[in-house]
C-alpha atoms as a PDB file:
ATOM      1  CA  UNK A   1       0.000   0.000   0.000  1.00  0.00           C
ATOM      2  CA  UNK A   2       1.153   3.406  -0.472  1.00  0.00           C
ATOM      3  CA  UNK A   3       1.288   6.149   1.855  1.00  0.00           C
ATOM      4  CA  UNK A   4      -1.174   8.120  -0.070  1.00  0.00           C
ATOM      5  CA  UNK A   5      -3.222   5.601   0.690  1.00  0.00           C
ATOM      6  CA  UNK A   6      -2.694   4.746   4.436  1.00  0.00           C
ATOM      7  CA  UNK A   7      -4.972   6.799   6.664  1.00  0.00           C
ATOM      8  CA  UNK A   8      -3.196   9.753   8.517  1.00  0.00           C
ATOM      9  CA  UNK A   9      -1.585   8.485  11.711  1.00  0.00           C
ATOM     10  CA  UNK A  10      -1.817  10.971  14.097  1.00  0.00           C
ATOM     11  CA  UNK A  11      -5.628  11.743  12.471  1.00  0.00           C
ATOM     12  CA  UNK A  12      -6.308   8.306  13.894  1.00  0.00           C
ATOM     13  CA  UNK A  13      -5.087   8.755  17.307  1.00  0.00           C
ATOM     14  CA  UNK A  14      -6.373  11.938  17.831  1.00  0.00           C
ATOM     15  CA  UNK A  15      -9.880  10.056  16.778  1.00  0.00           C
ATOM     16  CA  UNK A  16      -9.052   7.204  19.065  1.00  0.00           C
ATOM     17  CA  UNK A  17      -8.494   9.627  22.321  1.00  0.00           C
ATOM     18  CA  UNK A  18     -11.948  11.671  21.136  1.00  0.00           C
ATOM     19  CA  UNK A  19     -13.550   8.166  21.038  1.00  0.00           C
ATOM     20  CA  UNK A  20     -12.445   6.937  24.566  1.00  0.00           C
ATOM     21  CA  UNK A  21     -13.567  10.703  25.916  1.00  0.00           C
ATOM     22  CA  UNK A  22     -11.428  13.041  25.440  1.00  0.00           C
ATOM     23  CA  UNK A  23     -13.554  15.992  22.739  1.00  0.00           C
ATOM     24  CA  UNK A  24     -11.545  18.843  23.845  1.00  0.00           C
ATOM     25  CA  UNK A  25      -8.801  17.125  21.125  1.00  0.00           C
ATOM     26  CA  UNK A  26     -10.889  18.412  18.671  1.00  0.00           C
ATOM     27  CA  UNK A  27     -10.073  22.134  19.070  1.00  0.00           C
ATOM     28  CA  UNK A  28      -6.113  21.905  20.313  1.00  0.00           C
ATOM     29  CA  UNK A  29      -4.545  25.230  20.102  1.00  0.00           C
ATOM     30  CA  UNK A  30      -0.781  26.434  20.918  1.00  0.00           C
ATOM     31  CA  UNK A  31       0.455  29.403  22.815  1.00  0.00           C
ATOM     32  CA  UNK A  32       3.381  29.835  20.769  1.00  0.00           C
ATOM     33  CA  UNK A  33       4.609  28.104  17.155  1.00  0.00           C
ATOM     34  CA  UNK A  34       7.060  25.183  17.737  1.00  0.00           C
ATOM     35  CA  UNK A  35      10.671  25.926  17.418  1.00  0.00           C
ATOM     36  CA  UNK A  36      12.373  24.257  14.164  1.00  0.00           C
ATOM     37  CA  UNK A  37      13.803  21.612  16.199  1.00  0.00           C
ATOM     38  CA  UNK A  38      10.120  21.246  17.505  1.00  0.00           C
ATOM     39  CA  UNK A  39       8.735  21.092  13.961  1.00  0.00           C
ATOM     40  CA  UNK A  40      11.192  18.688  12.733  1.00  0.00           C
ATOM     41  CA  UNK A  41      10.636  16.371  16.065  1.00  0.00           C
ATOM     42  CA  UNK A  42       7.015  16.566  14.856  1.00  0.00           C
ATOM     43  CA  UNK A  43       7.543  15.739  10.968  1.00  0.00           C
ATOM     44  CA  UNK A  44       9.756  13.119  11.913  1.00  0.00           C
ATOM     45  CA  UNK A  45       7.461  11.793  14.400  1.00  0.00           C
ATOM     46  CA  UNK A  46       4.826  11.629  12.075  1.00  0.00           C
ATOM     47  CA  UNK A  47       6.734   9.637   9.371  1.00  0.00           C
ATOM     48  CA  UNK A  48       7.793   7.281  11.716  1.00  0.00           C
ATOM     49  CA  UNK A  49       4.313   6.695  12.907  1.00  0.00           C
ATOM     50  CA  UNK A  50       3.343   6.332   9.514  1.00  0.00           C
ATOM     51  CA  UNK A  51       5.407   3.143   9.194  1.00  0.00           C
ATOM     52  CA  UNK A  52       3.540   1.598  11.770  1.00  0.00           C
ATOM     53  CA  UNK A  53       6.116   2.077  15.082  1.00  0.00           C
ATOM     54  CA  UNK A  54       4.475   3.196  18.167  1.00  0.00           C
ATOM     55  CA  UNK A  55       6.856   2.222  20.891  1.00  0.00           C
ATOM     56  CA  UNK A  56       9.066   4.350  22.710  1.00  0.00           C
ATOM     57  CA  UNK A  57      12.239   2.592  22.230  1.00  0.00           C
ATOM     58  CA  UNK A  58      11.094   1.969  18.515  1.00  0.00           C
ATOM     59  CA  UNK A  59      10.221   5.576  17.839  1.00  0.00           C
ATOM     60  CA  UNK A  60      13.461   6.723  19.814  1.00  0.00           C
ATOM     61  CA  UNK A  61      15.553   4.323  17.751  1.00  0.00           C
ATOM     62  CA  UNK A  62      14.138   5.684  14.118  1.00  0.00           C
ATOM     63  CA  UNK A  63      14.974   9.268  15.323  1.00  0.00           C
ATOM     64  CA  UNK A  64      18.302   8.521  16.211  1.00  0.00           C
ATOM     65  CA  UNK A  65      18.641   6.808  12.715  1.00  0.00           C
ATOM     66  CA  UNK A  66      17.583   9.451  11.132  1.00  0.00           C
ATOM     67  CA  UNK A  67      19.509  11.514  12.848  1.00  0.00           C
ATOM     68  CA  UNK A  68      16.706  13.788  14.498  1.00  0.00           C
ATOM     69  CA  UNK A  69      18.164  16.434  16.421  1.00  0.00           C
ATOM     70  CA  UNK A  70      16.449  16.835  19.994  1.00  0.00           C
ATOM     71  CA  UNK A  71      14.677  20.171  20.963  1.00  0.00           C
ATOM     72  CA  UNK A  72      17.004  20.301  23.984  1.00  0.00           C
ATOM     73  CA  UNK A  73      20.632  19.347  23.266  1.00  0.00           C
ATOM     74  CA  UNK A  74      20.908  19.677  19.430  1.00  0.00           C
ATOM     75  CA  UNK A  75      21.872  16.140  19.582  1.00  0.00           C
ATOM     76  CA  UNK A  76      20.558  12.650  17.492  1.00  0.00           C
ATOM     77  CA  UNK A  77      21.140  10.541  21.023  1.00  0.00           C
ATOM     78  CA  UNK A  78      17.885   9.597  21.390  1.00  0.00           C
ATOM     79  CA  UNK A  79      16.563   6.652  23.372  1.00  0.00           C
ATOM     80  CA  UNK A  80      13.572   5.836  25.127  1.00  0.00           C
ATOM     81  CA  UNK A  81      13.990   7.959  28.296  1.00  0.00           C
ATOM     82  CA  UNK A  82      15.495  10.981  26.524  1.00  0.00           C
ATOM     83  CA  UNK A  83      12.288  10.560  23.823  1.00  0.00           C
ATOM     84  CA  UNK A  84       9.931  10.776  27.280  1.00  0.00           C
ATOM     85  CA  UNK A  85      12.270  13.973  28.825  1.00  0.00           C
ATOM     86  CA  UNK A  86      11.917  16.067  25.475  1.00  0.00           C
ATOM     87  CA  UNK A  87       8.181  15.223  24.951  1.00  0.00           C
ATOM     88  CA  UNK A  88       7.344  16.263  28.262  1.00  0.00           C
ATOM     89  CA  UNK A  89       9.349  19.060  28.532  1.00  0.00           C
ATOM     90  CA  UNK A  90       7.721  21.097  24.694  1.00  0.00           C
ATOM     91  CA  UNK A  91       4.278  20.052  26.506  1.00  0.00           C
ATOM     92  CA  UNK A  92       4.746  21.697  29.873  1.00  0.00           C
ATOM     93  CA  UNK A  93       6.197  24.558  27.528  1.00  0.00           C
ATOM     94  CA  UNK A  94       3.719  24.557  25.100  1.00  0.00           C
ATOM     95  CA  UNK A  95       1.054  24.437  28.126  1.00  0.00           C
ATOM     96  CA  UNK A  96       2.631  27.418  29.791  1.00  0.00           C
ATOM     97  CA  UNK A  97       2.499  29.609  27.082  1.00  0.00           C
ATOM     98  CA  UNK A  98      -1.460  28.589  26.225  1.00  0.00           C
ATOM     99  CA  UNK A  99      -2.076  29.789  29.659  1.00  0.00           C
ATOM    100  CA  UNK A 100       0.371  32.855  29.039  1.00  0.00           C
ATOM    101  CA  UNK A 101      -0.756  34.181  25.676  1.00  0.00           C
ATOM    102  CA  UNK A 102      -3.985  31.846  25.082  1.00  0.00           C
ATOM    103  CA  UNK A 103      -5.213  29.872  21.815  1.00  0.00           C
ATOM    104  CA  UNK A 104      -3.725  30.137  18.538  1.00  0.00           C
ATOM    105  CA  UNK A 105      -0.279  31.112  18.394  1.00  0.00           C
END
């Protein structure tokens, strides 16, 4: 099959967490754009979800192979733990600058 054809992975989560109860992921906003470390986390991310990994150490090991810079250090040494750190470090960001500036940036 080819990717124009696979549904949208992240679509499909985002449908799966609405479906188990979660509607405000309908209308997501950000307090701020991403950074372009953020934005290429996030491309890569989706890619890699796109070829069916969902694991951290899987997802962790396809950024480091593609040489995926983290957000934090500039550095491709990704593993499972660091992949956690970074992810929960842009959303406590991300979530202090909604309640800073508000929807939309």
């Amino acid at each position: 099959m080819s990717s124009n054809n696979r549904p949208d992975a992240f679509k499909e989560m985002m449908q799966a967490a609405r479906a188990a109860g979660r509607p405000e992921l309908a209308h997501q906003g950000r307090g701020r754009p991403l950074t372009e470390a953020e934005d290429a986390l996030a491309d890569a991310l989706m890619a890699i979800y796109d070829e069916g990994k969902t694991g951290e150490a899987d997802l962790a090991e396809a950024l480091a192979a593609r040489k995926v810079a983290r957000p934090s250090t500039g550095k491709p040494d990704w593993t499972a733990e660091t992949l956690a750190a970074e992810l929960k470090a842009i959303n406590a960001d991300l979530d202090a600058a909604y309640q800073e500036h508000g929807f939309g940036a």
